[in-house]
C-alpha atoms as a PDB file:
ATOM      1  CA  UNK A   1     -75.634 -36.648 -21.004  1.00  0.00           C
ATOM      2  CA  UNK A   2     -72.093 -36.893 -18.653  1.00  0.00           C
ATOM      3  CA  UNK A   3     -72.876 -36.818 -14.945  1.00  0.00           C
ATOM      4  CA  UNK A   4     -70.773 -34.089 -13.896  1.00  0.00           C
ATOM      5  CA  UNK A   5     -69.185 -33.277 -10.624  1.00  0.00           C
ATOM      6  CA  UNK A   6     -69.355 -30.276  -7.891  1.00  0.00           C
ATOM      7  CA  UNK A   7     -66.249 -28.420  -6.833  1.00  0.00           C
ATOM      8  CA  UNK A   8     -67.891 -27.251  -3.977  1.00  0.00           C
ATOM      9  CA  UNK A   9     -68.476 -31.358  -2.972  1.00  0.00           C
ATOM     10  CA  UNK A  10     -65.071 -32.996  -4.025  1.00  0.00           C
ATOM     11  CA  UNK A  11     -65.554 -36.754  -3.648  1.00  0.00           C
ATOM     12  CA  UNK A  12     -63.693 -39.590  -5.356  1.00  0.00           C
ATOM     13  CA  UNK A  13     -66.577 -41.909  -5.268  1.00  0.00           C
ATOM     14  CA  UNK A  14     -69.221 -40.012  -6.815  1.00  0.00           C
ATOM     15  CA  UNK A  15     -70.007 -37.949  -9.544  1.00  0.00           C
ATOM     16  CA  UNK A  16     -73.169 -36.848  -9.086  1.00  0.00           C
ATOM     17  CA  UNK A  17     -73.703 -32.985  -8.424  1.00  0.00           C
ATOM     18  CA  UNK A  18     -73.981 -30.476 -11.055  1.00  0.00           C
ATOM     19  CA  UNK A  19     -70.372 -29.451 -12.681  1.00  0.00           C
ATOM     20  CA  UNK A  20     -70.252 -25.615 -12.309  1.00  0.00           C
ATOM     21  CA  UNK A  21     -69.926 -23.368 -15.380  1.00  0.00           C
ATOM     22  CA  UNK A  22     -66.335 -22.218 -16.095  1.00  0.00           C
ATOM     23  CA  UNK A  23     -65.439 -19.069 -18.037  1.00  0.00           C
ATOM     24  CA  UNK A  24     -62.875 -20.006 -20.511  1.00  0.00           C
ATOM     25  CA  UNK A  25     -60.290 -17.707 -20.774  1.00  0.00           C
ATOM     26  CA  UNK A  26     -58.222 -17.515 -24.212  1.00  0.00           C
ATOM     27  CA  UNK A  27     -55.278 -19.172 -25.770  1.00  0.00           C
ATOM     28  CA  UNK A  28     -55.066 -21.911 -23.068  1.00  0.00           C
ATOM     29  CA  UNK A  29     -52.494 -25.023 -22.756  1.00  0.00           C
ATOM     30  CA  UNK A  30     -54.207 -27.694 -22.009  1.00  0.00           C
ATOM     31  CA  UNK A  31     -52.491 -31.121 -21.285  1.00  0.00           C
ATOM     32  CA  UNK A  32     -54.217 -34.878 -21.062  1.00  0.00           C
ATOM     33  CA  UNK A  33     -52.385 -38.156 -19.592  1.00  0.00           C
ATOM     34  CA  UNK A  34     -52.563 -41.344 -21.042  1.00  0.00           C
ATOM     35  CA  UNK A  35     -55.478 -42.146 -23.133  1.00  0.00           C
ATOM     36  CA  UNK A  36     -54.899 -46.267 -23.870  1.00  0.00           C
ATOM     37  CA  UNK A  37     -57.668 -46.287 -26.501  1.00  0.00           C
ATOM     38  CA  UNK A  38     -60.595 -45.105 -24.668  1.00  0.00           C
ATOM     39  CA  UNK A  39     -62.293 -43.055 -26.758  1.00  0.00           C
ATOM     40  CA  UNK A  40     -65.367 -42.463 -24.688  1.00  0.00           C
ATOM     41  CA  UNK A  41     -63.264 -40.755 -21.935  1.00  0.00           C
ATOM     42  CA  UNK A  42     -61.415 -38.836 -24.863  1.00  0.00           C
ATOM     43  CA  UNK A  43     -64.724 -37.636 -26.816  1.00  0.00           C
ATOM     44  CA  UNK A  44     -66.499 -36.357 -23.430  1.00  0.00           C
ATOM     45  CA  UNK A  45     -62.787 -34.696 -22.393  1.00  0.00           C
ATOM     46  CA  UNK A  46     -63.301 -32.863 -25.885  1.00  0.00           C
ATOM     47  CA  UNK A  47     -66.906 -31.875 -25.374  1.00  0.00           C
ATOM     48  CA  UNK A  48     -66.184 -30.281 -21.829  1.00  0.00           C
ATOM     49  CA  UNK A  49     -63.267 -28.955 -22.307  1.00  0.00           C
ATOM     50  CA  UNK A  50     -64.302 -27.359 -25.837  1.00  0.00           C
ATOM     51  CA  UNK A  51     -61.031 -26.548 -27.697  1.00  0.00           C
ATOM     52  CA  UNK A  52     -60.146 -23.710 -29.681  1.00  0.00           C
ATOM     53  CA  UNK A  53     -57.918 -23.039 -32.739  1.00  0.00           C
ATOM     54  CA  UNK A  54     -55.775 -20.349 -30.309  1.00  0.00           C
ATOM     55  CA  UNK A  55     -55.762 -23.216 -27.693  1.00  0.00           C
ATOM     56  CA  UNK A  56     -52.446 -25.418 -27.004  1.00  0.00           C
ATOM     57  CA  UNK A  57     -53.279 -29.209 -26.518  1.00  0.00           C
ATOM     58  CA  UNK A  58     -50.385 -31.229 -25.256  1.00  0.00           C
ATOM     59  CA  UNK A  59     -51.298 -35.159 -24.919  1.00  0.00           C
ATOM     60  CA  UNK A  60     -48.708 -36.863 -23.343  1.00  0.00           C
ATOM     61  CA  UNK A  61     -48.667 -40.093 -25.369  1.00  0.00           C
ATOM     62  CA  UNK A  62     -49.892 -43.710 -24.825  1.00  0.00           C
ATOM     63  CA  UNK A  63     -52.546 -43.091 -27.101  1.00  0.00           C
ATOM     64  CA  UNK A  64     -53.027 -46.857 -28.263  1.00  0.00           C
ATOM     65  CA  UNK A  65     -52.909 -50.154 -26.194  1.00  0.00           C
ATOM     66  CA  UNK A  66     -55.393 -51.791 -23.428  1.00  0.00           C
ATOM     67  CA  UNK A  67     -58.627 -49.662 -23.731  1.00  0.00           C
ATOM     68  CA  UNK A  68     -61.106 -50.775 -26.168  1.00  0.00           C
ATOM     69  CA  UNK A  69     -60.768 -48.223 -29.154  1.00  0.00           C
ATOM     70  CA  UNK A  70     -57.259 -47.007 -29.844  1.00  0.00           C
ATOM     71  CA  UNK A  71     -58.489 -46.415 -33.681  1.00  0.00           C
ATOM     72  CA  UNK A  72     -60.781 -43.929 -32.472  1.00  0.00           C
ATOM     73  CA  UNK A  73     -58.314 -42.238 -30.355  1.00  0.00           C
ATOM     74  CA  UNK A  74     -56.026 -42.121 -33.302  1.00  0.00           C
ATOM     75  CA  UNK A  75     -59.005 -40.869 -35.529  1.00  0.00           C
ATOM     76  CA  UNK A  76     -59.724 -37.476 -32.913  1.00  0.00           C
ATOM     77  CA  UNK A  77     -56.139 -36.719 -32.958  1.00  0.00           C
ATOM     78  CA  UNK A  78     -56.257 -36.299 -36.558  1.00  0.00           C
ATOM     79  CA  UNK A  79     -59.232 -34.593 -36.622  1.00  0.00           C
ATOM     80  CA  UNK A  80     -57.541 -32.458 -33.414  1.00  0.00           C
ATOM     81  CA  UNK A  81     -54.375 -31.431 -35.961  1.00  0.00           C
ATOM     82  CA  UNK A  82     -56.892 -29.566 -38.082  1.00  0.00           C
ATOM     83  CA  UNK A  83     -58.647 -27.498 -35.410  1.00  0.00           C
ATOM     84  CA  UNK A  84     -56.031 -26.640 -32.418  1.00  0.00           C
ATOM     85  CA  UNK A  85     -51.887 -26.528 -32.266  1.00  0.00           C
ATOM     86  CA  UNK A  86     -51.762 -30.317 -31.045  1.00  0.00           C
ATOM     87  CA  UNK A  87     -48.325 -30.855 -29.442  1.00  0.00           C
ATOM     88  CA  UNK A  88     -48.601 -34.785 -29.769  1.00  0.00           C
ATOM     89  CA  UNK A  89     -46.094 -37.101 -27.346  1.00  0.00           C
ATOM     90  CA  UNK A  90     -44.617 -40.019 -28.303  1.00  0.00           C
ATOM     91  CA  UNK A  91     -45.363 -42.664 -25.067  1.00  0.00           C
ATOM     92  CA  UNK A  92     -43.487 -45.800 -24.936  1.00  0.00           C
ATOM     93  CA  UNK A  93     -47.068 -48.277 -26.230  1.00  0.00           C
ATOM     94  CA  UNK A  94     -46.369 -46.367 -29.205  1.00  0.00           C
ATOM     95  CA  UNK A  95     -43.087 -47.402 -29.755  1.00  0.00           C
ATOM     96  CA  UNK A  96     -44.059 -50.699 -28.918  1.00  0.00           C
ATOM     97  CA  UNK A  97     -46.642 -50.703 -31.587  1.00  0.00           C
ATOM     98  CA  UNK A  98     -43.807 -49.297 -33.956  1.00  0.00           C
ATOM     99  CA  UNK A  99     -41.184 -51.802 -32.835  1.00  0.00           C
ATOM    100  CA  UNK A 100     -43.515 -54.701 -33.342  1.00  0.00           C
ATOM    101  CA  UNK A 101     -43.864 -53.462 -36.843  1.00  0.00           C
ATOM    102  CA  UNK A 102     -40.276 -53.249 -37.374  1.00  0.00           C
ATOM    103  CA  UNK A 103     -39.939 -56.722 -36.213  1.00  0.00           C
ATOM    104  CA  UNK A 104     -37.588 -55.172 -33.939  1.00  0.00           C
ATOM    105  CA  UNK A 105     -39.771 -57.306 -30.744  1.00  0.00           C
ATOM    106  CA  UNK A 106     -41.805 -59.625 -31.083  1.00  0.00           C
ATOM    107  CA  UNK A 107     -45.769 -59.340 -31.784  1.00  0.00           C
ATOM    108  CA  UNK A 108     -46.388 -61.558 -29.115  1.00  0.00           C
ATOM    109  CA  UNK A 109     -44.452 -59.206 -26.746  1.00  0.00           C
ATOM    110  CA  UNK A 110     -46.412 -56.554 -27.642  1.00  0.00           C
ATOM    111  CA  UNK A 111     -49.654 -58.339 -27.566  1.00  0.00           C
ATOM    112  CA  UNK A 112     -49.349 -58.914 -23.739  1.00  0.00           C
ATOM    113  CA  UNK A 113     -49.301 -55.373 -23.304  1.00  0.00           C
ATOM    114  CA  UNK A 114     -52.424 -54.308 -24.686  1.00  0.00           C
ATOM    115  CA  UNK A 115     -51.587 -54.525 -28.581  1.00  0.00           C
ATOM    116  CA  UNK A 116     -54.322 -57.506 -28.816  1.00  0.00           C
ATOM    117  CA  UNK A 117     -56.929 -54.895 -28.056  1.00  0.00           C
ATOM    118  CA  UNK A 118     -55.243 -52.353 -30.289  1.00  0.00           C
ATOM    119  CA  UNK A 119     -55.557 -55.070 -33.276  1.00  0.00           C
ATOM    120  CA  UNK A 120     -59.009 -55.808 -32.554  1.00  0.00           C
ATOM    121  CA  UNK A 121     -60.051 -52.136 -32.678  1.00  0.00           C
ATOM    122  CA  UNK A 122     -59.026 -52.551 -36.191  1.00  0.00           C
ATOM    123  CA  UNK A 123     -61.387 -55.785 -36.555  1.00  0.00           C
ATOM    124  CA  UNK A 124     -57.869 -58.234 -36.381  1.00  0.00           C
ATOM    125  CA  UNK A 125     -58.498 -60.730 -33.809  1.00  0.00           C
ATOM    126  CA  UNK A 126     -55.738 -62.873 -34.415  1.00  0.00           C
ATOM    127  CA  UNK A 127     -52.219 -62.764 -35.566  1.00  0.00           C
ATOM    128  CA  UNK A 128     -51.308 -58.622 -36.301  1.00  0.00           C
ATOM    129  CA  UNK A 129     -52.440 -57.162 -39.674  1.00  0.00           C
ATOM    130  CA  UNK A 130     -50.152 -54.489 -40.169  1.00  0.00           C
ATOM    131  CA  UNK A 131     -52.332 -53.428 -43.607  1.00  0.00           C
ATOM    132  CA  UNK A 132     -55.547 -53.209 -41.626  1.00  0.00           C
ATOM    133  CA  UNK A 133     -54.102 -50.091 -39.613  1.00  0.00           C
ATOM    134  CA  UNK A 134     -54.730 -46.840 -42.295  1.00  0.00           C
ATOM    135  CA  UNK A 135     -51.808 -45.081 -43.458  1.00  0.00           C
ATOM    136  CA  UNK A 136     -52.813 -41.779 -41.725  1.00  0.00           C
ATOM    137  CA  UNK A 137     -52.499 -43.480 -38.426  1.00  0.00           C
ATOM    138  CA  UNK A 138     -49.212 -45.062 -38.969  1.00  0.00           C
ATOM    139  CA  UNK A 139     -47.755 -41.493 -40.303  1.00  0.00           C
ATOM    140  CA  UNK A 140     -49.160 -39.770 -37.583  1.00  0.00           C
ATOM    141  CA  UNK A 141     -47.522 -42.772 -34.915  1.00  0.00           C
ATOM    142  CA  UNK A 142     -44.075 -42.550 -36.494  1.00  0.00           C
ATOM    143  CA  UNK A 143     -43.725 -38.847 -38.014  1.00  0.00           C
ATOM    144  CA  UNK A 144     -45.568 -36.442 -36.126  1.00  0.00           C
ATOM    145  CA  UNK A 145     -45.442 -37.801 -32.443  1.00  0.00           C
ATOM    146  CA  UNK A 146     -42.305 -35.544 -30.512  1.00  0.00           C
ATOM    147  CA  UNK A 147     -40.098 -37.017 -27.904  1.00  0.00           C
ATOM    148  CA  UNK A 148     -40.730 -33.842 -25.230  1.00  0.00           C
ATOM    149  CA  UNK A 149     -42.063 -30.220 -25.347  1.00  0.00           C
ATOM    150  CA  UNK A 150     -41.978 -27.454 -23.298  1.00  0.00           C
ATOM    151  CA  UNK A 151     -43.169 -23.823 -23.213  1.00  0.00           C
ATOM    152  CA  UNK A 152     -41.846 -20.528 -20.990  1.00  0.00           C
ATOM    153  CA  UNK A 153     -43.298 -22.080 -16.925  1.00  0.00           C
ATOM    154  CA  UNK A 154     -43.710 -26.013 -18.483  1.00  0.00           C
ATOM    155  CA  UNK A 155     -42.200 -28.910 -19.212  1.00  0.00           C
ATOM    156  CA  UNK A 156     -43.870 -32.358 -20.772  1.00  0.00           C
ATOM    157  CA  UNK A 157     -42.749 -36.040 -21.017  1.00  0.00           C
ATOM    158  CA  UNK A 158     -44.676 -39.102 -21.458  1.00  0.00           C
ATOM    159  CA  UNK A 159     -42.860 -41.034 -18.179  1.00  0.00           C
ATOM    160  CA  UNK A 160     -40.192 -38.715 -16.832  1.00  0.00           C
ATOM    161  CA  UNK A 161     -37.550 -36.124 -16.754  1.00  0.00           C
ATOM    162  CA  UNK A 162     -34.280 -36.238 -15.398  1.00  0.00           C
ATOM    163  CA  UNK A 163     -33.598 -33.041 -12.983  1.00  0.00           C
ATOM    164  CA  UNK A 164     -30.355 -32.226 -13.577  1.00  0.00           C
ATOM    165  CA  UNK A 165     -30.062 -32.145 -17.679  1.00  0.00           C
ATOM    166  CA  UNK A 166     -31.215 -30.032 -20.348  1.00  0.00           C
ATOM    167  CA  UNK A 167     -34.090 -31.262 -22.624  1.00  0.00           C
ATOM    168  CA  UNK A 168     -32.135 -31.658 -25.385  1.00  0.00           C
ATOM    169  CA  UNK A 169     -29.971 -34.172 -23.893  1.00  0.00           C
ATOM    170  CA  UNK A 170     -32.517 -36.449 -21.866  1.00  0.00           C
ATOM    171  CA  UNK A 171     -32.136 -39.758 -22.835  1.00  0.00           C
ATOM    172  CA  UNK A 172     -34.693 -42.488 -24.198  1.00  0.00           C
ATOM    173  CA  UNK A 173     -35.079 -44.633 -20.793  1.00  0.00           C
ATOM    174  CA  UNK A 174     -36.085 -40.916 -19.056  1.00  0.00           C
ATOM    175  CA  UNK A 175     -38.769 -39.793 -21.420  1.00  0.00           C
ATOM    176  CA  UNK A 176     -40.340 -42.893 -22.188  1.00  0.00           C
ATOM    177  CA  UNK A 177     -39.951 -45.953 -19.135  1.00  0.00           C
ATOM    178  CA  UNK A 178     -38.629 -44.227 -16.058  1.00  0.00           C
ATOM    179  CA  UNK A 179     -41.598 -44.655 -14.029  1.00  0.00           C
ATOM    180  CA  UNK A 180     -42.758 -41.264 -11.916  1.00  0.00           C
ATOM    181  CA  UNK A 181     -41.324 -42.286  -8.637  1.00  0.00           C
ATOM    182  CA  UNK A 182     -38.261 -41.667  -9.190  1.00  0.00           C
ATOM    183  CA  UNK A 183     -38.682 -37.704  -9.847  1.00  0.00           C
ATOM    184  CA  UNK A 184     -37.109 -34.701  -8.806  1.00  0.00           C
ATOM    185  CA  UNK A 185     -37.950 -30.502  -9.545  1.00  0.00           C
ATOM    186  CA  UNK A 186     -36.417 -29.831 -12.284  1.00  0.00           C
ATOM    187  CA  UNK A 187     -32.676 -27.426 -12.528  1.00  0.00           C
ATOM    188  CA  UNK A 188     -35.115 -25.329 -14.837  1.00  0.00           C
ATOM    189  CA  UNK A 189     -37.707 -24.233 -12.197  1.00  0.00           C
ATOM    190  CA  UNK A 190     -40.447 -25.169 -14.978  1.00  0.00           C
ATOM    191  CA  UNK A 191     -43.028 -27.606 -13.569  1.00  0.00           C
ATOM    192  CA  UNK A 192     -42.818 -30.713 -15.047  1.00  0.00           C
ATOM    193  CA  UNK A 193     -46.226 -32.751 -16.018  1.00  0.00           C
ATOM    194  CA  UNK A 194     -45.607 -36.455 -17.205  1.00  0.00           C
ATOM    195  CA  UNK A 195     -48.187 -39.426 -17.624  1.00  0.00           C
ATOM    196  CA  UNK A 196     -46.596 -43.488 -17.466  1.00  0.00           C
ATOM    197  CA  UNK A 197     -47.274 -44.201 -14.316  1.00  0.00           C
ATOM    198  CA  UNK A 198     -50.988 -44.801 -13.451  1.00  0.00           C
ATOM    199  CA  UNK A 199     -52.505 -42.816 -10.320  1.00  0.00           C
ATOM    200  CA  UNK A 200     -54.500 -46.068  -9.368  1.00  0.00           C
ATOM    201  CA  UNK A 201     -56.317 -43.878  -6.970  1.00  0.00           C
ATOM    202  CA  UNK A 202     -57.750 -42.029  -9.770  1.00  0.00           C
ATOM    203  CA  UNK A 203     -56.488 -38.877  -8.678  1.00  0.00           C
ATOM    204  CA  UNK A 204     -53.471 -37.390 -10.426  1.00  0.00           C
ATOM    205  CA  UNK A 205     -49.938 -37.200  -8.178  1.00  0.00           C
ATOM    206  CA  UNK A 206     -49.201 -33.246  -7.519  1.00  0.00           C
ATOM    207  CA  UNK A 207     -45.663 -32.928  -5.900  1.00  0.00           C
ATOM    208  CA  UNK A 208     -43.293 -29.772  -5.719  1.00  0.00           C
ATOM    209  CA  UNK A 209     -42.462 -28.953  -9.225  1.00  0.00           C
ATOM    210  CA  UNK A 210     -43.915 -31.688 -10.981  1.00  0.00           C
ATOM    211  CA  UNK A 211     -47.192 -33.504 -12.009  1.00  0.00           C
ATOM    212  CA  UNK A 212     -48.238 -36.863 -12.749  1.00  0.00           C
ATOM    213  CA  UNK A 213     -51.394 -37.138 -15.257  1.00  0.00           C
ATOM    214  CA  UNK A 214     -52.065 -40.883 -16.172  1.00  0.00           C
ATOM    215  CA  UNK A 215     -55.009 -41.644 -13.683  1.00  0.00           C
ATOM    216  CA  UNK A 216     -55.657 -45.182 -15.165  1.00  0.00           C
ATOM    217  CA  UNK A 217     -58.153 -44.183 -17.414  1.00  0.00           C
ATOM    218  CA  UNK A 218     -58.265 -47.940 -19.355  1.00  0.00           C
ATOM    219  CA  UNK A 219     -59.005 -49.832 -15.920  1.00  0.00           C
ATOM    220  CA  UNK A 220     -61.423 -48.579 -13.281  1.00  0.00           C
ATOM    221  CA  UNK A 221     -59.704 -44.806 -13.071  1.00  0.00           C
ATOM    222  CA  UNK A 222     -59.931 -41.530 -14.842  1.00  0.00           C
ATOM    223  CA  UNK A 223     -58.390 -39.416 -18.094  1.00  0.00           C
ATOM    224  CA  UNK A 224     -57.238 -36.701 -16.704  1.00  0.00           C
ATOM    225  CA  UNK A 225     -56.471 -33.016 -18.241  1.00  0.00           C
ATOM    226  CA  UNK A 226     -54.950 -30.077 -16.973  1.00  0.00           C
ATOM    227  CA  UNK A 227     -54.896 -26.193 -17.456  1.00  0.00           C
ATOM    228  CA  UNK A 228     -52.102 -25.188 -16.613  1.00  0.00           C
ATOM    229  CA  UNK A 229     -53.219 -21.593 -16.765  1.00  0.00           C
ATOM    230  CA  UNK A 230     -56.231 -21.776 -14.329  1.00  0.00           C
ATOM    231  CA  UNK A 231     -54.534 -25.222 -12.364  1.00  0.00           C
ATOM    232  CA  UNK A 232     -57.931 -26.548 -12.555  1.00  0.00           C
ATOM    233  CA  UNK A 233     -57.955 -30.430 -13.303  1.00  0.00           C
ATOM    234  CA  UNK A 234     -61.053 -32.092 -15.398  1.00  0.00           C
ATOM    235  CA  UNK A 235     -61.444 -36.010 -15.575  1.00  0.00           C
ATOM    236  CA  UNK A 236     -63.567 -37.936 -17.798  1.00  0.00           C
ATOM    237  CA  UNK A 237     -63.776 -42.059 -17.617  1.00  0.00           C
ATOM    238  CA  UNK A 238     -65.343 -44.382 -19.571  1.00  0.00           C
ATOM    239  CA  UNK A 239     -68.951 -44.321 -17.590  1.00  0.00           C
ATOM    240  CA  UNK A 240     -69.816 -41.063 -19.256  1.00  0.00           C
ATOM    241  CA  UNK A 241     -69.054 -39.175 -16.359  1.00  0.00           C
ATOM    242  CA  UNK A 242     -66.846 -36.067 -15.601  1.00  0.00           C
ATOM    243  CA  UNK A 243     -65.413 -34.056 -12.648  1.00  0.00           C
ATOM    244  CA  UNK A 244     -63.632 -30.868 -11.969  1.00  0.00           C
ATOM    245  CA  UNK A 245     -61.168 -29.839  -9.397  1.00  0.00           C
ATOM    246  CA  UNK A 246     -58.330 -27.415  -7.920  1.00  0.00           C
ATOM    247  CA  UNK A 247     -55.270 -28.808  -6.903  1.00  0.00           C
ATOM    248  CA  UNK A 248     -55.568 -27.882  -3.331  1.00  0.00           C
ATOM    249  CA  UNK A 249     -59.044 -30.537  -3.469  1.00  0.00           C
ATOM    250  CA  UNK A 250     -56.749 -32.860  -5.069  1.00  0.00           C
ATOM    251  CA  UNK A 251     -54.013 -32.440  -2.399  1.00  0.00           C
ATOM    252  CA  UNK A 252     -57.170 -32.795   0.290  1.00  0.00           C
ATOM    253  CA  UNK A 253     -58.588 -36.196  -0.943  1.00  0.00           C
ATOM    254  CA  UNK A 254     -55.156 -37.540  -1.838  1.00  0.00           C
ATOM    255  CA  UNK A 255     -54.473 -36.549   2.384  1.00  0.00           C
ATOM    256  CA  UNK A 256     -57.774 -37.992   2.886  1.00  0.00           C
ATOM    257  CA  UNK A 257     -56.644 -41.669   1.076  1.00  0.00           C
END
């Protein structure tokens, strides 16, 4: 069973006090940050937060690399498509993974950035074994994954967006390596909620107009999703545990840090 945390008791050292119950309302958008192969994180994040066909689920890439089980992760996605409107992100570990393929970098490159544990979640220890990775999860890495999204109050990256262009002409370096601290509101108005940069705090980065969601959830931090309907944050980590909160607790304890 996940240890679950209190609203009521926001602390970002424990997670010990009863999560309260939340009503879920209908036809939600739900986003989660980076998820780096750890599939424990991901499966609780999926039990608490209980997805619907009529929900939106918007995962903002960086689903393989550095955690332990990026074939898993790859394997929930797919079972995801079937069940809710997934709006999958490409991240820039995915192209990685892609360009090492291609031969277009090499292996080694990619091995120092987590693609050694993304090859051994596929039972390769040594050199990469491009056949050992099924063909579902190399169509789903290289057909299906889109470069941005956005809806009628949102927009979503993987790294970054920059403020003063459309989406349709944001450029490679923006959406995929620009790191989060160099962001700005958006011309739109829409919020904009990226991953890329890990939140080492554990605690994702709320600033005017845009969002931050890649809590380090493959080291000692957090997978983090939001609603953007409700503004209510859960996190799940690998320790089978999970927490809730608003973003004016998040705001508090980042104050409080």
């Amino acid at each position: 069973m996940p240890i679950l945390a209190s609203d009521d008791t926001p602390d970002i050292h424990t997670s010990r006090v009863q999560l309260p119950t939340r009503e879920r309302s209908c036809g939600r958008t739900l986003v989660i940050g980076d998820i780096h192969g750890c599939s424990t994180a991901f499966d609780l994040m999926l039990q608490e937060l209980a997805p619907q066909k009529d929900d939106v689920i918007v995962t903002l890439g960086d689903y393989v690399d550095r955690g332990p089980d990026t074939r898993g992760v790859l394997d929930r996605l797919l079972e995801l498509e079937k069940s809710v409107q997934l709006v999958p992100l490409l991240g820039n570990h995915e192209i990685l993974m892609l360009d090492a393929r291609s031969q277009l970098i090499d292996p080694g490159s990619w091995y120092g950035v987590g693609g050694r544990q993304t090859m051994q979640s596929y039972g390769v220890m040594d050199l990469p074994d491009w056949n050992a990775i099924p063909q579902e999860h190399w169509d789903f890495l290289s057909q299906r994954l889109r470069r941005w999204h956005m809806n009628d109050t949102h927009i979503f990256a993987h790294a970054n967006v920059n403020a003063m262009l459309p989406m349709e002409d944001q450029s490679d370096d923006w959406l995929f390596w620009r790191r989060f601290d160099d962001s700005h509101p958006h011309f739109s108005g829409k919020t904009q909620v990226c991953g890329h940069t890990a939140q080492k705090s554990g605690l994702p980065l709320i600033l005017p107009g845009r969002i931050c969601l890649d809590t380090w959830a493959y080291g000692e931090g957090w997978l983090t999703s939001l609603d953007t309907g409700t503004q209510t944050l859960l996190q799940t980590n690998q320790r089978g545990e999970a927490r809730r909160y608003s973003f004016d607790e998040v705001r508090m304890l980042t104050e409080k840090a």
